[in-house]
Protein backbone atom coordinates (compact mmCIF):
# COMPACT_ATOMS: atom_id res chain seq x y z
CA UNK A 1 0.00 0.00 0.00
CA UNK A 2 1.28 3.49 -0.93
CA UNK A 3 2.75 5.19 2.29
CA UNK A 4 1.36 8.63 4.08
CA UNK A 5 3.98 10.57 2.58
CA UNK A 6 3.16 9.47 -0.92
CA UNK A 7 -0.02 10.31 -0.81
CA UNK A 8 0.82 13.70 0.52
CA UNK A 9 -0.68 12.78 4.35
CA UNK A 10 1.77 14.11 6.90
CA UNK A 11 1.54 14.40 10.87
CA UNK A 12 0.11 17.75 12.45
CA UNK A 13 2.15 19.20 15.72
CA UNK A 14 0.11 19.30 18.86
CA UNK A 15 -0.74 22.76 19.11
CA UNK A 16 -2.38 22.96 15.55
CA UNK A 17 -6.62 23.00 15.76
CA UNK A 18 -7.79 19.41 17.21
CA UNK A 19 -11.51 18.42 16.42
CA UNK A 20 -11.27 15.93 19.38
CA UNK A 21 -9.14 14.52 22.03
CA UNK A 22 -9.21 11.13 22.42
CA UNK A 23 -8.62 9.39 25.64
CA UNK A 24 -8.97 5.41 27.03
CA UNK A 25 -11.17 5.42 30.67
CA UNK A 26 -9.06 3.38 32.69
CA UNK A 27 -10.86 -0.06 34.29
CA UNK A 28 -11.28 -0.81 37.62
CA UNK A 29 -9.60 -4.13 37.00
CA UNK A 30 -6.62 -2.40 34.98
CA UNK A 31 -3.28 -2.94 36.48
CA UNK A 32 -1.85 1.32 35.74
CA UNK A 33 -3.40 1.74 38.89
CA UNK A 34 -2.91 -0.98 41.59
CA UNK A 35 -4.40 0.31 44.85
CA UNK A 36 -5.46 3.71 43.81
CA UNK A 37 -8.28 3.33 41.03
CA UNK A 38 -9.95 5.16 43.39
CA UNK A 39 -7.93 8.19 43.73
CA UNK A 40 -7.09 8.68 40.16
CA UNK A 41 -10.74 8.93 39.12
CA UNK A 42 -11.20 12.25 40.00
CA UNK A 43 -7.79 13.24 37.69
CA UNK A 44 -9.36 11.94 34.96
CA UNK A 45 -12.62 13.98 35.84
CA UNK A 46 -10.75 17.11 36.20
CA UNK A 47 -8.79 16.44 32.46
CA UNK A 48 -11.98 16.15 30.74
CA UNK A 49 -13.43 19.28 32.48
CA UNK A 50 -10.80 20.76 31.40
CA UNK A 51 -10.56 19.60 27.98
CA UNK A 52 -13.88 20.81 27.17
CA UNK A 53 -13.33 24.21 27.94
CA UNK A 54 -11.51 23.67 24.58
CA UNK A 55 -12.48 20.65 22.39
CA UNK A 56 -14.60 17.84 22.48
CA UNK A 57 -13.68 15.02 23.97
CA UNK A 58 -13.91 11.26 23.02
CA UNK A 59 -13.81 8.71 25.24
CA UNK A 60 -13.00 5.13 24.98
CA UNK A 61 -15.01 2.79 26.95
CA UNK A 62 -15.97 -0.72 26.14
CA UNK A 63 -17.70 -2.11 29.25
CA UNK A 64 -21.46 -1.00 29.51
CA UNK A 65 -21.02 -0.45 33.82
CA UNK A 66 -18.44 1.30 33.49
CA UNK A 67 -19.79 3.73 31.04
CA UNK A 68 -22.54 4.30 32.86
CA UNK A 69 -20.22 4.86 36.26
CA UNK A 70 -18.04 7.20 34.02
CA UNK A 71 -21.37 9.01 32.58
CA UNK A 72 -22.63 10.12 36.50
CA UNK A 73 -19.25 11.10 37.04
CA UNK A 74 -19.21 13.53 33.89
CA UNK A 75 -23.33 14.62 33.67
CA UNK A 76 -22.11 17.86 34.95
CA UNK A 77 -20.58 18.79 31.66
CA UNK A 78 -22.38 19.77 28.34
CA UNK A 79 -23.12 16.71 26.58
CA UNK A 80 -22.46 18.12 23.01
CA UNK A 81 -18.53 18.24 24.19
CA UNK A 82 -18.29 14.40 25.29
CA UNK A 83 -18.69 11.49 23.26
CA UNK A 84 -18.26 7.82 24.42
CA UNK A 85 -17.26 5.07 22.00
CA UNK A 86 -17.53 1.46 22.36
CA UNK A 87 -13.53 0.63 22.22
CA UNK A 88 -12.77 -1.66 24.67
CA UNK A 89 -9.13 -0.95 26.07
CA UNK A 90 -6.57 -3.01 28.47
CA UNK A 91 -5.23 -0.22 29.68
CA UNK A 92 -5.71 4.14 29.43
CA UNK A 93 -2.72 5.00 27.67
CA UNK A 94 -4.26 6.66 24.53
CA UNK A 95 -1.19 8.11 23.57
CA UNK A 96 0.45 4.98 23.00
CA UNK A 97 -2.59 2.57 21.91
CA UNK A 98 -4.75 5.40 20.06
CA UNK A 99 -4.95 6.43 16.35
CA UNK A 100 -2.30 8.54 14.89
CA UNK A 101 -4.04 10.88 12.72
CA UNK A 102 -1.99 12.65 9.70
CA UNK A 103 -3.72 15.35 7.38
CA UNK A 104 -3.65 16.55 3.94
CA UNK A 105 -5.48 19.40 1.92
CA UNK A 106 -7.35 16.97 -0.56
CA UNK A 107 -10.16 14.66 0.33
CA UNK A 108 -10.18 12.36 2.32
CA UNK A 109 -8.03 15.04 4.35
CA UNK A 110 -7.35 12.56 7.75
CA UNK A 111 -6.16 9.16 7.85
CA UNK A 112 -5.38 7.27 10.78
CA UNK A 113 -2.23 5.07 10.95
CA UNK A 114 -2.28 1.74 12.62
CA UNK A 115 1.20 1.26 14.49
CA UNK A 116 1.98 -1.90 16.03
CA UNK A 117 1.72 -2.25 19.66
CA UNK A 118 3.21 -4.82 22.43
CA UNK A 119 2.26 -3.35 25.48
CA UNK A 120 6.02 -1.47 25.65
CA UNK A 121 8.10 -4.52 24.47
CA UNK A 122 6.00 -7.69 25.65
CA UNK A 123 5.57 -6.13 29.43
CA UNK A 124 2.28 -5.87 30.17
CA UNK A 125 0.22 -8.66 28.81
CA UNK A 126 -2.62 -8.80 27.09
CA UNK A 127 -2.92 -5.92 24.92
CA UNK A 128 -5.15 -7.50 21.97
CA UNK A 129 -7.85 -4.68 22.75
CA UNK A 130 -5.54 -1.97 22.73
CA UNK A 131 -3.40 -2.94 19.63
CA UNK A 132 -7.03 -2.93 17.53
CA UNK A 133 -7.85 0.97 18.81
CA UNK A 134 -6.91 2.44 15.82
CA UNK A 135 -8.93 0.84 13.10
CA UNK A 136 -11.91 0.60 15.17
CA UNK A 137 -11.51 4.45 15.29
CA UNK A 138 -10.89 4.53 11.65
CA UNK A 139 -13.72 2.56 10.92
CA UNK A 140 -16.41 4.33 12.78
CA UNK A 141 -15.63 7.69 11.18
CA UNK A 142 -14.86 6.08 7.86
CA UNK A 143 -11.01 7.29 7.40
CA UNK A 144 -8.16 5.33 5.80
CA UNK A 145 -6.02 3.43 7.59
CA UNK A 146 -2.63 2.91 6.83
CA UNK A 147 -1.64 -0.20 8.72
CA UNK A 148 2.38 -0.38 9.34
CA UNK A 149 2.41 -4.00 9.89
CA UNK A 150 4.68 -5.16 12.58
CA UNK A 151 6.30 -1.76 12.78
CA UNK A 152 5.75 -1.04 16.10
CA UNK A 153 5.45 2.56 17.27
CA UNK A 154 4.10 4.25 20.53
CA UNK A 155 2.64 7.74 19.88
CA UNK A 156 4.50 8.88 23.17
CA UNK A 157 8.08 7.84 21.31
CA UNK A 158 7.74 10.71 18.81
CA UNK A 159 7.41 14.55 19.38
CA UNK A 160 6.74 16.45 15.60
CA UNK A 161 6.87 19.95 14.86
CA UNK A 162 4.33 19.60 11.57
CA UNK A 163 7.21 20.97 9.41
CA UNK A 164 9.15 17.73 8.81
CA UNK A 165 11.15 17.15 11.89
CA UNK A 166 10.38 14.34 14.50
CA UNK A 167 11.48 13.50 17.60
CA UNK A 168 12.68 10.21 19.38
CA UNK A 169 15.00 8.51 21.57
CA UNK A 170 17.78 5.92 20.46
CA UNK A 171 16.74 3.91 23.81
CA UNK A 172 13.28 3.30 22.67
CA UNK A 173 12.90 3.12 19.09
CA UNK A 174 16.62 1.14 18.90
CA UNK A 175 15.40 -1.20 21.40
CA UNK A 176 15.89 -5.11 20.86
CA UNK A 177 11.99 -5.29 22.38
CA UNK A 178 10.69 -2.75 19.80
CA UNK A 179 11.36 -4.21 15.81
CA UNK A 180 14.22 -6.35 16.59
CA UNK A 181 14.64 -6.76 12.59
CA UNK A 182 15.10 -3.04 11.69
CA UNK A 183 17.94 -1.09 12.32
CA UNK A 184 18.11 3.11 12.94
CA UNK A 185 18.24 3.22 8.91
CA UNK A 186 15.16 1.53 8.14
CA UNK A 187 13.80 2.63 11.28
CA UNK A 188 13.73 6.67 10.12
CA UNK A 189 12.85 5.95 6.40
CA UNK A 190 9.55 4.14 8.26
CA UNK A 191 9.62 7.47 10.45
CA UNK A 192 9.76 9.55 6.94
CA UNK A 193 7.58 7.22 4.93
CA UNK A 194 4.75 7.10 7.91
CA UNK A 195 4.77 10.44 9.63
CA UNK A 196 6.18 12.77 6.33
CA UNK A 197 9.14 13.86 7.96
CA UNK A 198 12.45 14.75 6.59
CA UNK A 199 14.68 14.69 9.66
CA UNK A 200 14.79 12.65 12.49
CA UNK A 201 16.39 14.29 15.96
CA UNK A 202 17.58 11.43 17.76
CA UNK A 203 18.14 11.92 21.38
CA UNK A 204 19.75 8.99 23.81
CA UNK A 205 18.13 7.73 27.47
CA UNK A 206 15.00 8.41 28.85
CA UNK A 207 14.79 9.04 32.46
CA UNK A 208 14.52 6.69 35.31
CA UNK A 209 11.27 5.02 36.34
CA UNK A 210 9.78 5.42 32.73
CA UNK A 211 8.93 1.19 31.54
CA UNK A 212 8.58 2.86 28.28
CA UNK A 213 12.60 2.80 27.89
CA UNK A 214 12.66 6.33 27.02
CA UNK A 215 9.60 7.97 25.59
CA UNK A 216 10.33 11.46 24.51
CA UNK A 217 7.72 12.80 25.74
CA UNK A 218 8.90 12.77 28.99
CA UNK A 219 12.29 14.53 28.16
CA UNK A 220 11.90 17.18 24.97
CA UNK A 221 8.94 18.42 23.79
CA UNK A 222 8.33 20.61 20.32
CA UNK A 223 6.87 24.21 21.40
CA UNK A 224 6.60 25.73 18.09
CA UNK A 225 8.17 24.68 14.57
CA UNK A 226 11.72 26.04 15.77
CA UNK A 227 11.58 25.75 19.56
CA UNK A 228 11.87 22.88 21.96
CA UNK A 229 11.79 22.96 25.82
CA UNK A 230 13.72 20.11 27.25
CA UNK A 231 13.87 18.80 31.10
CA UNK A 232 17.08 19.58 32.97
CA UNK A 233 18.19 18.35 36.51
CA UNK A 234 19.82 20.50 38.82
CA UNK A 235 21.04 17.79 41.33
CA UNK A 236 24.09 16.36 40.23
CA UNK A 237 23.96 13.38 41.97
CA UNK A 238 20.59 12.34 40.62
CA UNK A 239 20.63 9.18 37.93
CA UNK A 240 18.59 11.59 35.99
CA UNK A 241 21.20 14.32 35.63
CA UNK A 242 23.96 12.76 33.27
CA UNK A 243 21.20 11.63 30.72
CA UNK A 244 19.12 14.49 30.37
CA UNK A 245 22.40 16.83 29.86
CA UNK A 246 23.77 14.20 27.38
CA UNK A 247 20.08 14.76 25.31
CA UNK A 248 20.47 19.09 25.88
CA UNK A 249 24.16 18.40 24.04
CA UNK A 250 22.58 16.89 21.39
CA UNK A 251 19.81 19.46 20.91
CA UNK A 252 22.57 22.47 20.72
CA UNK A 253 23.97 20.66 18.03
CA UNK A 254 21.05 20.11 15.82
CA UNK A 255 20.21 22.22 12.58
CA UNK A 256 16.68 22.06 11.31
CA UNK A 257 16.73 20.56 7.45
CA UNK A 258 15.72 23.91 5.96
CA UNK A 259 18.95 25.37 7.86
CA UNK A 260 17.26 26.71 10.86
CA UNK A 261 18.82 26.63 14.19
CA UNK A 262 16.99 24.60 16.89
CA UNK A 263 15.59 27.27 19.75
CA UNK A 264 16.06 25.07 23.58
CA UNK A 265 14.39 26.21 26.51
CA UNK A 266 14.78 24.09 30.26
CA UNK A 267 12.42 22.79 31.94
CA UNK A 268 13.01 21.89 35.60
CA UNK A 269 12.83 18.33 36.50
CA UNK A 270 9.97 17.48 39.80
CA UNK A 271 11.42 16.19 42.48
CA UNK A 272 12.28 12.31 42.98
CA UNK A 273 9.29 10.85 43.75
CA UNK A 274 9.08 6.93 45.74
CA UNK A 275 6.75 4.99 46.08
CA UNK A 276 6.78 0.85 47.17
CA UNK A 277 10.62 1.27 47.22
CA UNK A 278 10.31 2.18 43.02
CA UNK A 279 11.02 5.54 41.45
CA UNK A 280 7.88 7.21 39.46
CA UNK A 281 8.94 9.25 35.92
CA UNK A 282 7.43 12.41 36.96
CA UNK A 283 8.05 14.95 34.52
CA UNK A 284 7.29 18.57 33.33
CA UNK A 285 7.50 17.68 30.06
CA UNK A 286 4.28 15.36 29.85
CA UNK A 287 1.90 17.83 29.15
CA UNK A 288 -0.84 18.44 26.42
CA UNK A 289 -0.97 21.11 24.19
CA UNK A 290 -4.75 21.61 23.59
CA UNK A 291 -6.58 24.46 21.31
CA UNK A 292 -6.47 26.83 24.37
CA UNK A 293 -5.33 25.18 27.45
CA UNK A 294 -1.99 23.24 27.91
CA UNK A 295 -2.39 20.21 30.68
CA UNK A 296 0.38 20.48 32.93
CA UNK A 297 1.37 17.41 35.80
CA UNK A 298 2.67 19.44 39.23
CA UNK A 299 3.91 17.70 41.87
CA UNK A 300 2.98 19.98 45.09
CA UNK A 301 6.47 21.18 44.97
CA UNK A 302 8.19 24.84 43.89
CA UNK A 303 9.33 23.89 40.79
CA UNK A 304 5.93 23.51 39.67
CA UNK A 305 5.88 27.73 39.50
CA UNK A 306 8.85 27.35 37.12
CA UNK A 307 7.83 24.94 34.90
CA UNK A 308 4.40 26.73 34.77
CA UNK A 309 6.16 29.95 34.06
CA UNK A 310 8.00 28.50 30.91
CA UNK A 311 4.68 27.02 29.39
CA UNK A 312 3.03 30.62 29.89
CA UNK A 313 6.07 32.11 27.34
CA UNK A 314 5.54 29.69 25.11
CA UNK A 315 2.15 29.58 25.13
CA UNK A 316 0.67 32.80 25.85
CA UNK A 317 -3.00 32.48 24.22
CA UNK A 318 -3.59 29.44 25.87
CA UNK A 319 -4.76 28.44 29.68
CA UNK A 320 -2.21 26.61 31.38
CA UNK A 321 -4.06 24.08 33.92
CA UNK A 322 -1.89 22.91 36.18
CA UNK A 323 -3.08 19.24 38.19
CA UNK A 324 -1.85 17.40 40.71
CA UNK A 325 -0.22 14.15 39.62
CA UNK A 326 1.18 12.61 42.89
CA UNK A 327 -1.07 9.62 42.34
CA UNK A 328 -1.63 9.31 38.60
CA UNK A 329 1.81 9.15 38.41
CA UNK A 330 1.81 6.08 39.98
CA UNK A 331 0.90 4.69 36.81
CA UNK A 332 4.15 5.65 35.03
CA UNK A 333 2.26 8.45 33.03
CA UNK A 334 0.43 11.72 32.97
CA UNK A 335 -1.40 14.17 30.85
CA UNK A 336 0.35 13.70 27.03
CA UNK A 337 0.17 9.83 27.82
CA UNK A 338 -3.15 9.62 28.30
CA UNK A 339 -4.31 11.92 25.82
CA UNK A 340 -4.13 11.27 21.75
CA UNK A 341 -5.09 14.67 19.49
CA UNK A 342 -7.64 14.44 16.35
CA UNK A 343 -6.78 17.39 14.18
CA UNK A 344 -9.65 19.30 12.02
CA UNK A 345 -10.22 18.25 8.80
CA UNK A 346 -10.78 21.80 7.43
């Protein structure tokens, strides 16, 4: 089948107008959450209130009591802004399950692209719901699917800035767990081939805690076509600190492939955060960019101020909603995992 790129489809950056956003309601029975399903149902409340300030919302939910549970919870909300699809998931991690929409100006102008998924290299078993989100998605709205076979790819993995630069992390996308077959080569013409990119910004490790081995998303983020804010930490004797300055080397050095340089901005890193004798992957950097607010994880620390500050510069038409993520992040994820953008079609 002829790829995205051919057919002139490429991938829209975050902050460029969403029709939707898509997210996956976690289950009771799930295992992001072990202990605290409880507690984390109100976060998810207070993203979709806050979502619909700006877009509507779709939800994933394929188990008819807990769509009705999730429905109470949400009947405060205009019900023209929240839609509820019957896509069963394993697990809530939209960003990593969900459809990957790319765009073009001719009809049909979206098409969704159908990744493979194993559950973050064979880790969390079974995942036959969530692999199938895509072209159920696809389906329902009648859009063309490109399906990349065994190429597996986790929207978190990849950061684009809609102008033909993506993204990624040589820990993830290079790992054994990943497409064993495919080396970095074949592995960014897929990228270019898939997504309609021209250059592919490779960074190295991802920080500690994250079972994703290194999503991006957690680390650098694309602000604008030119600009990236990055996460930094201060604390030399934290594991985190020799990575993340290693990735902010490799960002100085980078020139855009129309000759542009690449604009970095820090981000502060949250402070460690135990729990159960593990380290969580709390980070800044997981936030949403929606059409006017920007989901931001705090940590009810000081450094939440900062990293607010730097998402008001970059951002300064949109609301920046800061929520607390002490126990979502117990699931290894926040905001931009959870979340998966459908742009407009216009």
């Amino acid at each position: 089948m002829s790829t995205p790129a051919k057919q002139g489809y490429r991938m829209p950056a975050e902050w460029e107008p969403h029709e939707a956003t898509w997210l996956s309601w976690p289950r009771p029975d799930g295992i992001s959450f072990p202990g605290a399903y409880a507690k984390i149902t109100p976060v998810f409340v207070k993203i979709v209130e806050s979502l619909v300030e700006s877009e509507m919302v779709r939800i994933n939910i394929g188990e008819p009591e807990l769509l009705a549970t999730v429905k109470k919870l949400l009947k405060h909300l205009p019900s023209d802004r929240v839609e509820f699809f019957d896509n069963p998931t394993n697990e809530p991690w939209c960003r990593d399950h969900g459809p990957i929409f790319v765009k073009r100006a001719k009809a049909p102008k979206l098409a969704v692209i159908d990744f493979g998924y194993n559950a973050w290299g064979w880790k969390y078993p079974p995942f036959d719901a969530d692999d199938v989100v895509p072209t159920r998605i696809a389906t329902h709205f009648k859009l063309p699917v490109f399906d990349a076979g065994d190429f597996v790819l986790e929207g978190g993995s990849i950061d684009v800035n809609g102008e033909g630069t993506v993204l990624t992390t040589e820990s993830c996308l290079l790992n054994p767990n990943r497409n064993p077959e495919l080396d970095r080569k074949k592995i960014e013409q897929n990228l270019k081939d898939y997504l309609n990119v021209k250059q592919v910004i490779w960074l190295g490790d991802g920080i500690e805690g994250d079972d994703t081995d290194g999503h991006v998303d957690d680390i650098t983020r694309f602000v604008s076509a030119d600009t990236v804010v990055t996460a930094l930490e201060e604390d030399e004797d934290d594991s985190n600190y020799e990575p993340l300055q290693a990735d902010l080397h490799r960002l100085h050095e980078v020139k855009l492939h129309d000759g542009r340089p690449l604009r970095v901005l820090h981000l502060p890193m949250p402070p460690k955060i135990m729990r159960e004798g593990q380290r969580l992957p709390a980070s800044y950097a997981n936030f949403y960019i929606a059409n006017s607010v920007v989901l931001l994880p705090v940590f009810h620390d000081p450094s939440d101020a900062w990293a607010e500050s730097v998402l008001k510069e970059v951002f300064p038409t949109r609301k920046i909603v800061p929520i607390d993520c002490r126990e979502l992040i117990w699931g290894l994820g926040a905001f931009h995992c959870l979340t998966q953008q459908q742009p407009t079609a216009k």
